[in-house]
N, C-alpha and C. Protein backbone atom coordinates (compact mmCIF):
# COMPACT_ATOMS: atom_id res chain seq x y z
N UNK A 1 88.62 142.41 97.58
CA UNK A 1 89.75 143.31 97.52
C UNK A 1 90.13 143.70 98.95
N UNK A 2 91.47 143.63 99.37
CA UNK A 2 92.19 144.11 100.56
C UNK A 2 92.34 145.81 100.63
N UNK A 3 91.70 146.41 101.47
CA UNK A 3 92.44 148.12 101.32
C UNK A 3 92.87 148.11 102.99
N UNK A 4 94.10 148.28 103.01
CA UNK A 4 94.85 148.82 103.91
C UNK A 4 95.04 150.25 104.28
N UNK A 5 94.61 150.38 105.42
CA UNK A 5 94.34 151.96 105.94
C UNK A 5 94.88 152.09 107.13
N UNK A 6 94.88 153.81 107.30
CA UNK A 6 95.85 154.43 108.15
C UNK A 6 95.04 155.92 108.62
N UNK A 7 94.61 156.06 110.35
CA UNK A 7 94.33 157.43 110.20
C UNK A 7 95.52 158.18 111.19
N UNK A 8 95.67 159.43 110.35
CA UNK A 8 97.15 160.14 110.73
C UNK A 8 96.19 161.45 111.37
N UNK A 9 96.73 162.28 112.23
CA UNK A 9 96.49 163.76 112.56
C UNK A 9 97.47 164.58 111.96
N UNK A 10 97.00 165.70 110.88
CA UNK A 10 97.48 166.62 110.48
C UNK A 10 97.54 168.01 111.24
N UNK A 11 98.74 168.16 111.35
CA UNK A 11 99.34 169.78 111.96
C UNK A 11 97.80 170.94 111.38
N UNK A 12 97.77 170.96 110.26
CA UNK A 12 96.53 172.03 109.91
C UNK A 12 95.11 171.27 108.76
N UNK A 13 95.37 169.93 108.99
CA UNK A 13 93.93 169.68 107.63
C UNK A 13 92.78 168.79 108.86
N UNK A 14 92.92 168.43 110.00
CA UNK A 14 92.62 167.27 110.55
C UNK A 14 92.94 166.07 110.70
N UNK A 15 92.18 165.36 110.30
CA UNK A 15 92.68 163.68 110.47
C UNK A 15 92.57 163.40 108.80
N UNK A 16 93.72 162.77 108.89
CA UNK A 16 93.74 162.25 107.42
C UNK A 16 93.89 160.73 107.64
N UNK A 17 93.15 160.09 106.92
CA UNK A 17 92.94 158.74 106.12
C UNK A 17 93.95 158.25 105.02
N UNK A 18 94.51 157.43 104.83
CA UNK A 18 95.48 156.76 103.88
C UNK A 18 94.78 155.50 103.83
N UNK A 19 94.31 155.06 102.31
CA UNK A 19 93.75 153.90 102.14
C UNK A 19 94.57 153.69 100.97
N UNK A 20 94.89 151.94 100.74
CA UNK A 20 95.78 151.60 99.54
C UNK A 20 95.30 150.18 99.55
N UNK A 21 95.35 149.75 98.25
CA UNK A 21 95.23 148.16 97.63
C UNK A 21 96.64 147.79 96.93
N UNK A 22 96.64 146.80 97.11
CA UNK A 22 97.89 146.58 96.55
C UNK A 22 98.59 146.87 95.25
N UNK A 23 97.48 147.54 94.55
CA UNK A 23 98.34 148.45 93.52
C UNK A 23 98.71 150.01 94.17
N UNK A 24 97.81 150.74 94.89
CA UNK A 24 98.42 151.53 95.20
C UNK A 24 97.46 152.62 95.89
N UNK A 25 97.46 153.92 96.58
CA UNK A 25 96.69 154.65 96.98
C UNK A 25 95.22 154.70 96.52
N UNK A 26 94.30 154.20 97.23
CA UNK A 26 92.72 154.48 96.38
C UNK A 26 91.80 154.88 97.29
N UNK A 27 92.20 155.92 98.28
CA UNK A 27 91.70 156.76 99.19
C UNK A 27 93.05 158.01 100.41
N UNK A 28 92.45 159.45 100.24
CA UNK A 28 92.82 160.32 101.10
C UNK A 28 91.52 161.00 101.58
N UNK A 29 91.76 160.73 102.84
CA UNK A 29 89.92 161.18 103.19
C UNK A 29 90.39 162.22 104.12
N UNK A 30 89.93 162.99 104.43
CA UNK A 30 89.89 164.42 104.98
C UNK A 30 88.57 164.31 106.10
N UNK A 31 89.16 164.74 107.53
CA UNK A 31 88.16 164.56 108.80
C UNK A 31 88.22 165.31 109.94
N UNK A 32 86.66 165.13 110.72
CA UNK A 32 87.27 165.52 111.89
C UNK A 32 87.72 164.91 112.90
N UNK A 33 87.26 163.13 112.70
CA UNK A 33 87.38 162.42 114.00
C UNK A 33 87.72 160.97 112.98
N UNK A 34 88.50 160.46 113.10
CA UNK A 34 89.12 159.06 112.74
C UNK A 34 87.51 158.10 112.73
N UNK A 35 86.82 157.99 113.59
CA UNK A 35 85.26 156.96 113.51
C UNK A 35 84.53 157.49 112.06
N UNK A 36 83.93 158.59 112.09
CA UNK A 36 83.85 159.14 110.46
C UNK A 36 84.70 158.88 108.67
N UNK A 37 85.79 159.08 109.43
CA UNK A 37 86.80 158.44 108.14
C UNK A 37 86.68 157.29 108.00
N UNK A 38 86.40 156.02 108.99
CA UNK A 38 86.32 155.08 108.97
C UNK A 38 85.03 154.06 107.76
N UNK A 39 83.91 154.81 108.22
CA UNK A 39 82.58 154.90 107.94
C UNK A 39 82.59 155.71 106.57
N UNK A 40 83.62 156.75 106.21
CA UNK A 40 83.17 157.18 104.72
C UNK A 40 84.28 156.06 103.90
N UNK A 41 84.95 155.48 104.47
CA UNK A 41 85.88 154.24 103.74
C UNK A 41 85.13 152.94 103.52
N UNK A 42 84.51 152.72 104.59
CA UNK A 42 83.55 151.79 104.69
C UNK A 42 82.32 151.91 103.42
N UNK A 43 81.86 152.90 103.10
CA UNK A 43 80.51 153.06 102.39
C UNK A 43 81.20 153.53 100.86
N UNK A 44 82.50 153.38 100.92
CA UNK A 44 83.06 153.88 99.48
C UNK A 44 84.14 152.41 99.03
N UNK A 45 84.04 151.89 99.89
CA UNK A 45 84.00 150.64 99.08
C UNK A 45 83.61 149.20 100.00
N UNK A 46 82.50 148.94 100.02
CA UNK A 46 81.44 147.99 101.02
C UNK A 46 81.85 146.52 100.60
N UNK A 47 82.05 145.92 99.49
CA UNK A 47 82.60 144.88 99.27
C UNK A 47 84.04 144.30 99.61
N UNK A 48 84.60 145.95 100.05
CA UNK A 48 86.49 145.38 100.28
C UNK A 48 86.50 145.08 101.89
N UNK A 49 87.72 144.10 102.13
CA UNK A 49 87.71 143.73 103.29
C UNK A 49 89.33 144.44 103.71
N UNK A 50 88.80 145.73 104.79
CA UNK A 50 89.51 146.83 105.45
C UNK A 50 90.48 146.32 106.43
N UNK A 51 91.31 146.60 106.72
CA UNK A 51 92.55 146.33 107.46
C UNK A 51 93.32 147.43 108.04
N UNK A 52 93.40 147.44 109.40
CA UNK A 52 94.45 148.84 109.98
C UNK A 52 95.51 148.60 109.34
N UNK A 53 96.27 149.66 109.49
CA UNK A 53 97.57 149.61 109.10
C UNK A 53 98.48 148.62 110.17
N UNK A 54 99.70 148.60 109.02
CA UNK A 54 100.38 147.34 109.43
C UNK A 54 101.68 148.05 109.22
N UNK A 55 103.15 147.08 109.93
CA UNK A 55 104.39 148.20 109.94
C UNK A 55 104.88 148.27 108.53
N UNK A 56 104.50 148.03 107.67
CA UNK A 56 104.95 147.56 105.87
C UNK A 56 104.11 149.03 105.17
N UNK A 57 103.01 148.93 105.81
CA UNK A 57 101.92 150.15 105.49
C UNK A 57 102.12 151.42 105.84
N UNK A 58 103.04 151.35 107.41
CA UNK A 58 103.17 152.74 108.05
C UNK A 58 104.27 153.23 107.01
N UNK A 59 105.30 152.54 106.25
CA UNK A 59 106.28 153.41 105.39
C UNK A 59 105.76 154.47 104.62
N UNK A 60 104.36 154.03 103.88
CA UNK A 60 103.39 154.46 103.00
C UNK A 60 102.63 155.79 103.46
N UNK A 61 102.11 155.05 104.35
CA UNK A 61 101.67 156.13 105.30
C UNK A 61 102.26 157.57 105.80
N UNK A 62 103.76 157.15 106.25
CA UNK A 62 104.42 158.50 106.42
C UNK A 62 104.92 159.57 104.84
N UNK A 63 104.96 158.47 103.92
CA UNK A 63 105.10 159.21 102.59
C UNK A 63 104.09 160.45 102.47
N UNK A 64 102.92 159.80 102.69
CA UNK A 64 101.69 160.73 101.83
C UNK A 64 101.19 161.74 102.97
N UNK A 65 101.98 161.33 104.74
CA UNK A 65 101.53 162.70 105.38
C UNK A 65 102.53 163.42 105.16
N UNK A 66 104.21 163.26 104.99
CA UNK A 66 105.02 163.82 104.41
C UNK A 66 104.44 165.01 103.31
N UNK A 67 104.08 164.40 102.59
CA UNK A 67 103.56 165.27 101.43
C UNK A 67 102.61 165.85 101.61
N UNK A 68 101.31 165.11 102.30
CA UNK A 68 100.10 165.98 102.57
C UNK A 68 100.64 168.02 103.51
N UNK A 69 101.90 167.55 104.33
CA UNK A 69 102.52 168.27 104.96
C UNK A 69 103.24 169.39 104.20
N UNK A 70 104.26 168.77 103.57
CA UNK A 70 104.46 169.74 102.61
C UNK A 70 104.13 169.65 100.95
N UNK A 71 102.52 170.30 100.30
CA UNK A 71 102.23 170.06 99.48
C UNK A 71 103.13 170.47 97.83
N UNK A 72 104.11 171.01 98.15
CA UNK A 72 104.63 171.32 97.07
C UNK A 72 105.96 170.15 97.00
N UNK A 73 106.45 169.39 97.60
CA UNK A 73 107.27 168.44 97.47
C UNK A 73 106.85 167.53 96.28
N UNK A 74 107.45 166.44 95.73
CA UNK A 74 107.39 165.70 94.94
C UNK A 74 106.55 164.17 95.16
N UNK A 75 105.79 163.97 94.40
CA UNK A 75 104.59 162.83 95.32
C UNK A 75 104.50 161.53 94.41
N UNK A 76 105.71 160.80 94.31
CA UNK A 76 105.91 159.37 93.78
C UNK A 76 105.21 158.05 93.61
N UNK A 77 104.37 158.15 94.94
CA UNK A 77 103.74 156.83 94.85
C UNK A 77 102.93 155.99 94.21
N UNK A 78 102.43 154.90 93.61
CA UNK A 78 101.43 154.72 92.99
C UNK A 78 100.02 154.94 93.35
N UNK A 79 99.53 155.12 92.62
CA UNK A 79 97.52 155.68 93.09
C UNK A 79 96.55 154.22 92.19
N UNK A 80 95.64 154.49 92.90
CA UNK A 80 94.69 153.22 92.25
C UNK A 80 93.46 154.32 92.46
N UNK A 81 93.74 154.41 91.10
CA UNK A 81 92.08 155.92 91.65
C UNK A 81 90.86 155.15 90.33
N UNK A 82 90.33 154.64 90.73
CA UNK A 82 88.98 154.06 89.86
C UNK A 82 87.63 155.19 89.86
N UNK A 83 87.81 155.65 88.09
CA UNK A 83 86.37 156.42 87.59
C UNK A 83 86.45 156.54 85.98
N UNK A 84 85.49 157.03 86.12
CA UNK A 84 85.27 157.00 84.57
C UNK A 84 86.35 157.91 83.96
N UNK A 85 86.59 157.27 82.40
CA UNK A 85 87.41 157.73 81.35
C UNK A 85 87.72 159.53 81.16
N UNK A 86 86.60 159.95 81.56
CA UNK A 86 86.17 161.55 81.96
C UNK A 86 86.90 161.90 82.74
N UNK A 87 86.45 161.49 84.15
CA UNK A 87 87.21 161.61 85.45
C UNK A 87 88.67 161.54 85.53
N UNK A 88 89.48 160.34 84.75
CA UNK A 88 90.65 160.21 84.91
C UNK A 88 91.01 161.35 84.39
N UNK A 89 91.02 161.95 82.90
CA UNK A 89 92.03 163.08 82.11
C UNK A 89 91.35 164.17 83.17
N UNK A 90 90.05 164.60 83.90
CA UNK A 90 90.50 165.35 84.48
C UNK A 90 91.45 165.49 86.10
N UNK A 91 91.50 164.11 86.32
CA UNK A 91 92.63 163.96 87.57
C UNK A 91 93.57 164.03 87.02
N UNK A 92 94.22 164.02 85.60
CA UNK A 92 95.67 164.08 85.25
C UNK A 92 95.92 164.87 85.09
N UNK A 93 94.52 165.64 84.61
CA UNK A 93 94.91 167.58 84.48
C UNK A 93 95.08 168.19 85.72
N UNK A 94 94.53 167.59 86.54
CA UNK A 94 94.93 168.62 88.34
C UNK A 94 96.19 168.27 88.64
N UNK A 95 96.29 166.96 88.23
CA UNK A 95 98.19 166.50 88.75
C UNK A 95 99.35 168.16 88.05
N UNK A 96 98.65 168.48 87.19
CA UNK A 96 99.73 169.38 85.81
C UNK A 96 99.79 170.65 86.54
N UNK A 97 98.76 170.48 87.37
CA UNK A 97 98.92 172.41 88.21
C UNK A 97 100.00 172.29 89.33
N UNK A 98 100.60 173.51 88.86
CA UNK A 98 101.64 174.08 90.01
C UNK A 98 101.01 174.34 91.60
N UNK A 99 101.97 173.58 92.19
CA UNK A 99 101.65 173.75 93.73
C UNK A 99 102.00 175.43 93.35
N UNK A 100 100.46 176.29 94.64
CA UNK A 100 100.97 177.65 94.51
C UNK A 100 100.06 178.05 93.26
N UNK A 101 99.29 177.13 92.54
CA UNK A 101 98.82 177.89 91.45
C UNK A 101 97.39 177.86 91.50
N UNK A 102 96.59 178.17 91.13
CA UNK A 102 94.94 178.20 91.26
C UNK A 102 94.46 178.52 89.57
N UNK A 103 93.97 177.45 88.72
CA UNK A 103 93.23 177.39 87.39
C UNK A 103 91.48 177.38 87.85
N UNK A 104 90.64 177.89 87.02
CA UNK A 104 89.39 177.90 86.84
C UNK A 104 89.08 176.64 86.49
N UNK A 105 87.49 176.08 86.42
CA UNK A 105 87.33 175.06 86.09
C UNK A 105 86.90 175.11 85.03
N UNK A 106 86.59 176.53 84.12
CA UNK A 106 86.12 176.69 82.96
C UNK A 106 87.80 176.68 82.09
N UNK A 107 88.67 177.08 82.95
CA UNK A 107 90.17 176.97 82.06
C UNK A 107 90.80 175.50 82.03
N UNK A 108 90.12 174.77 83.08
CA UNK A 108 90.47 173.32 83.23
C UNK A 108 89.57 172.64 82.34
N UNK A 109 88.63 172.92 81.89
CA UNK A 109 87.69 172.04 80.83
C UNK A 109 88.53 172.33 79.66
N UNK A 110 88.88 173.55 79.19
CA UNK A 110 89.76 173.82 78.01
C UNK A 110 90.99 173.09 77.88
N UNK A 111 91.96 172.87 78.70
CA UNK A 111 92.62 171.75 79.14
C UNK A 111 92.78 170.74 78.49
N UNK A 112 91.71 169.39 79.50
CA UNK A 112 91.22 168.59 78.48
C UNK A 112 90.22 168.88 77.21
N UNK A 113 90.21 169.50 76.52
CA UNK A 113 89.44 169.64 75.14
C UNK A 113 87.99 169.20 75.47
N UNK A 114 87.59 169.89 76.31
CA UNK A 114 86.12 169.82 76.72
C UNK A 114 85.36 171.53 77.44
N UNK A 115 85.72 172.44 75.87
CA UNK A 115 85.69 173.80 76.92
C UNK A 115 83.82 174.03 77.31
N UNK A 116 82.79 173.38 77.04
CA UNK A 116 81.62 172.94 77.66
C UNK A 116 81.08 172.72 78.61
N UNK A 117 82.27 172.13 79.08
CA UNK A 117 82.00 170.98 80.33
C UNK A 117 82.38 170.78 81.89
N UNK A 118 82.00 171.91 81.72
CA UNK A 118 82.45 173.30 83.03
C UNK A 118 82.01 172.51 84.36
N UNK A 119 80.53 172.26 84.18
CA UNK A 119 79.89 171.97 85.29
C UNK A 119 80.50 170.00 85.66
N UNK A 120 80.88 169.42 84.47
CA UNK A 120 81.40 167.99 84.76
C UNK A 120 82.48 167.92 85.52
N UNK A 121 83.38 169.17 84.82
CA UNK A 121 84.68 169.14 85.42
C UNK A 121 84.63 169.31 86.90
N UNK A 122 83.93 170.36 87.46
CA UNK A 122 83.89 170.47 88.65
C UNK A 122 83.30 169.07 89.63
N UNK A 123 82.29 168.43 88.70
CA UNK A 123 82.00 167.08 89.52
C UNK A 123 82.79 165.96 89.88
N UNK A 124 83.75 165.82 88.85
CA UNK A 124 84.95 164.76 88.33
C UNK A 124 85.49 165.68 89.87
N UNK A 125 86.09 166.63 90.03
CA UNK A 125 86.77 167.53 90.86
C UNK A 125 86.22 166.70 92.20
N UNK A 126 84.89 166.95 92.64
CA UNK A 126 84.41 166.64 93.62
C UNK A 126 84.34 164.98 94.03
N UNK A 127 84.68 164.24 92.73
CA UNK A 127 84.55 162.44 93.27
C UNK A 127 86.24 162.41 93.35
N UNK A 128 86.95 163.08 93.42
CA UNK A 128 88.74 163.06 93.16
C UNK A 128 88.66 162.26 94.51
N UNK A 129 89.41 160.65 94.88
CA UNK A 129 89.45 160.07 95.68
C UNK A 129 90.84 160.03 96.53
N UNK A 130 91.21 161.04 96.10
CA UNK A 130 92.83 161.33 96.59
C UNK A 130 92.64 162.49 96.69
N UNK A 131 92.35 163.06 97.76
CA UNK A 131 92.54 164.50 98.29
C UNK A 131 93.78 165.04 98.03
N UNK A 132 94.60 165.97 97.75
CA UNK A 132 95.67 166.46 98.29
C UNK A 132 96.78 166.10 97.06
N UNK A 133 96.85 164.85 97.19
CA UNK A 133 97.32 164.31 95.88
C UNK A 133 97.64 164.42 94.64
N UNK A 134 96.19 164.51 94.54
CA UNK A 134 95.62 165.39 92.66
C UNK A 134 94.98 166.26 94.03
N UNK A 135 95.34 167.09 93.39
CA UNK A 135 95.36 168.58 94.13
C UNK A 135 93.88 169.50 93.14
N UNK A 136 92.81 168.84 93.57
CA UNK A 136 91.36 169.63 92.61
C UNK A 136 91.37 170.52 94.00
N UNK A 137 91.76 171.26 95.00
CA UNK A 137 91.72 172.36 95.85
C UNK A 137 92.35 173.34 94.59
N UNK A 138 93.03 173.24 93.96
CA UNK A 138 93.92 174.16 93.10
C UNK A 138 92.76 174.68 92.10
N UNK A 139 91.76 174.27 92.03
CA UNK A 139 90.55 174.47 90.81
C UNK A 139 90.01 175.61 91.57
N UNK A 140 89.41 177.12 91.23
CA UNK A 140 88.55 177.73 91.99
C UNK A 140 87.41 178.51 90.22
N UNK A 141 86.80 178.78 91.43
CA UNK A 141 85.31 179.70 90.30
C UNK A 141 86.14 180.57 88.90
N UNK A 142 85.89 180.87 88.18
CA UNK A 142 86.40 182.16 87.14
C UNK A 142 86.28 183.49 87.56
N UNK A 143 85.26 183.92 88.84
CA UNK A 143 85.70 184.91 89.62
C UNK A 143 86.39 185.19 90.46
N UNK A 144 86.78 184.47 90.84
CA UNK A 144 88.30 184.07 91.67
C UNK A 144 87.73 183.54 93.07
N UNK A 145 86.24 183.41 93.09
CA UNK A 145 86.11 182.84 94.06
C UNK A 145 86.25 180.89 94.26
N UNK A 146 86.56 180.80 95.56
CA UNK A 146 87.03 179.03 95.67
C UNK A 146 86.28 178.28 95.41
N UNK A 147 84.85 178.79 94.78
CA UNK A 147 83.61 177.71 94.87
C UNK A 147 83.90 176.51 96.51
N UNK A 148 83.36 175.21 95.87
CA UNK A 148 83.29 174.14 97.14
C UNK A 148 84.47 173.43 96.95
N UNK A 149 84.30 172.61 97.94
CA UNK A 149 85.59 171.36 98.11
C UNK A 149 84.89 170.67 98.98
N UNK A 150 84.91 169.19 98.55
CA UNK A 150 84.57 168.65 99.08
C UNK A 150 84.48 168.16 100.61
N UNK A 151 85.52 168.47 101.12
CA UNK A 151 86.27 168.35 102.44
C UNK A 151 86.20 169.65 103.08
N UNK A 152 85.74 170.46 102.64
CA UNK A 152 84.86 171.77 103.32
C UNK A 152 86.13 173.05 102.93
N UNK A 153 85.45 173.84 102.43
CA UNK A 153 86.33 175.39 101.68
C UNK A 153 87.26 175.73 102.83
N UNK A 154 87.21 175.44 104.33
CA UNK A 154 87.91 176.02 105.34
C UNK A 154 89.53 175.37 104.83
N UNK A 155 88.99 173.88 104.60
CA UNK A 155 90.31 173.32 104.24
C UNK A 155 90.90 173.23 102.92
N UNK A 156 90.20 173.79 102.12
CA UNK A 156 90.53 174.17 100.76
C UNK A 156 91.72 175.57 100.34
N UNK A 157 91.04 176.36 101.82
CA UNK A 157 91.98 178.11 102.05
C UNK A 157 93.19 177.08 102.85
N UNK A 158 93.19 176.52 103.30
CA UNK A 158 94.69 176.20 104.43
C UNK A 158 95.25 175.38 103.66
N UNK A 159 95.23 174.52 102.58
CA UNK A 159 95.98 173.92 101.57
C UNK A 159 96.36 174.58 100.65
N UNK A 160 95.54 175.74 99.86
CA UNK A 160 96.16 176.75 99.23
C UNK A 160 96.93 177.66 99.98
N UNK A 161 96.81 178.09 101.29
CA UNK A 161 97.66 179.19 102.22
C UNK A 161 98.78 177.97 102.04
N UNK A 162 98.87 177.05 102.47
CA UNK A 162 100.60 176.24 102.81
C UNK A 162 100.95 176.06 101.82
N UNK A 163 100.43 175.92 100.34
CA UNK A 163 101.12 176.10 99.72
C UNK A 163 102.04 177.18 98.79
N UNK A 164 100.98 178.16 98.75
CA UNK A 164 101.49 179.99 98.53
C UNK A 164 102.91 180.02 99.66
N UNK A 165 102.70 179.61 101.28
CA UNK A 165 103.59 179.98 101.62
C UNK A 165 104.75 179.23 102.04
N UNK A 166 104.63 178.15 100.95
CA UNK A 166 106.43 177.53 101.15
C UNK A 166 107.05 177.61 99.65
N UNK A 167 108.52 177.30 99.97
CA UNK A 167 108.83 177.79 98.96
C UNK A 167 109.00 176.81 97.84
N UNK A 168 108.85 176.63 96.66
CA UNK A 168 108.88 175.79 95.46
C UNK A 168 109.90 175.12 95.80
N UNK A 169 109.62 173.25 95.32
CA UNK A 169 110.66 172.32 95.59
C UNK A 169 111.69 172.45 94.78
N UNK A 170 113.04 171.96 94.97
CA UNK A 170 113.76 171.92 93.98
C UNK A 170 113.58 171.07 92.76
């Protein structure tokens, strides 16, 4: 498998990663230094043969920092997000939250018809291979605290702050 990648510098998240196969997005990696992103792309999929970006790729590329930028805009592109049957309905349930909005993960298990499965949901949350994208930053504790994020809670508060403070797309 070919994944074509891209590392961008973000105004407030760090370095962001854009990885895609020719069906479509199947990595947003969140960093501090482009050599790291490299190496968590590398060990998350070891059999694919990696490729910098190319000028066909940079169109792609500016889409998803576009959006990573402003997270409440509209986010079109295709995704190639590979996990289990579990995992997917709960990435389709994070797609359903309002930029600006913050659900529990015990209200997100209810969701998908799994009100149990509190502690899965949050794991499915944590393998989400599209940062930003499917927006699992929008998931926090039932006490209103943010619990974790994978990409570290600092950047979990500055994706929820930019999005509280712009204003809803048309």
């Amino acid at each position: 498998m070919l994944i074509r990648f891209a590392t961008v510098q973000s105004s407030y998240l760090g370095w962001v990663m854009v990885a895609a196969t020719d069906r479509g997005i199947c990595a947003l990696i969140l960093g501090d230094n482009p050599e790291t992103l490299r190496e968590l792309l590398w060990m998350k999929f070891p059999q694919a043969e990696l490729r910098e970006s190319d000028p066909e790729f940079s169109d792609m590329v500016a889409k998803v920092i576009s959006f990573v930028e402003s997270p409440r805009a509209e986010f079109a592109l295709p995704l190639d997000m590979q996990g289990t049957a579990f995992q997917q309905r709960v990435w389709m349930a994070l797609r359903d939250i309002p930029a600006g909005s913050t659900i529990s993960y015990r209200d997100l298990a209810g969701r998908i018809g799994r009100p149990k499965a509190v502690r899965a949901v949050a794991t499915a949350c944590a393998a989400n291979p599209v940062a930003v994208i499917v927006p699992c930053h929008r998931v926090i504790r039932s006490d209103g605290n943010l619990g974790g994020y994978h990409w570290g809670i600092e950047r979990k508060r500055a994706l929820l702050d930019r999005e509280a403070a712009q204003e809803p797309a048309d």
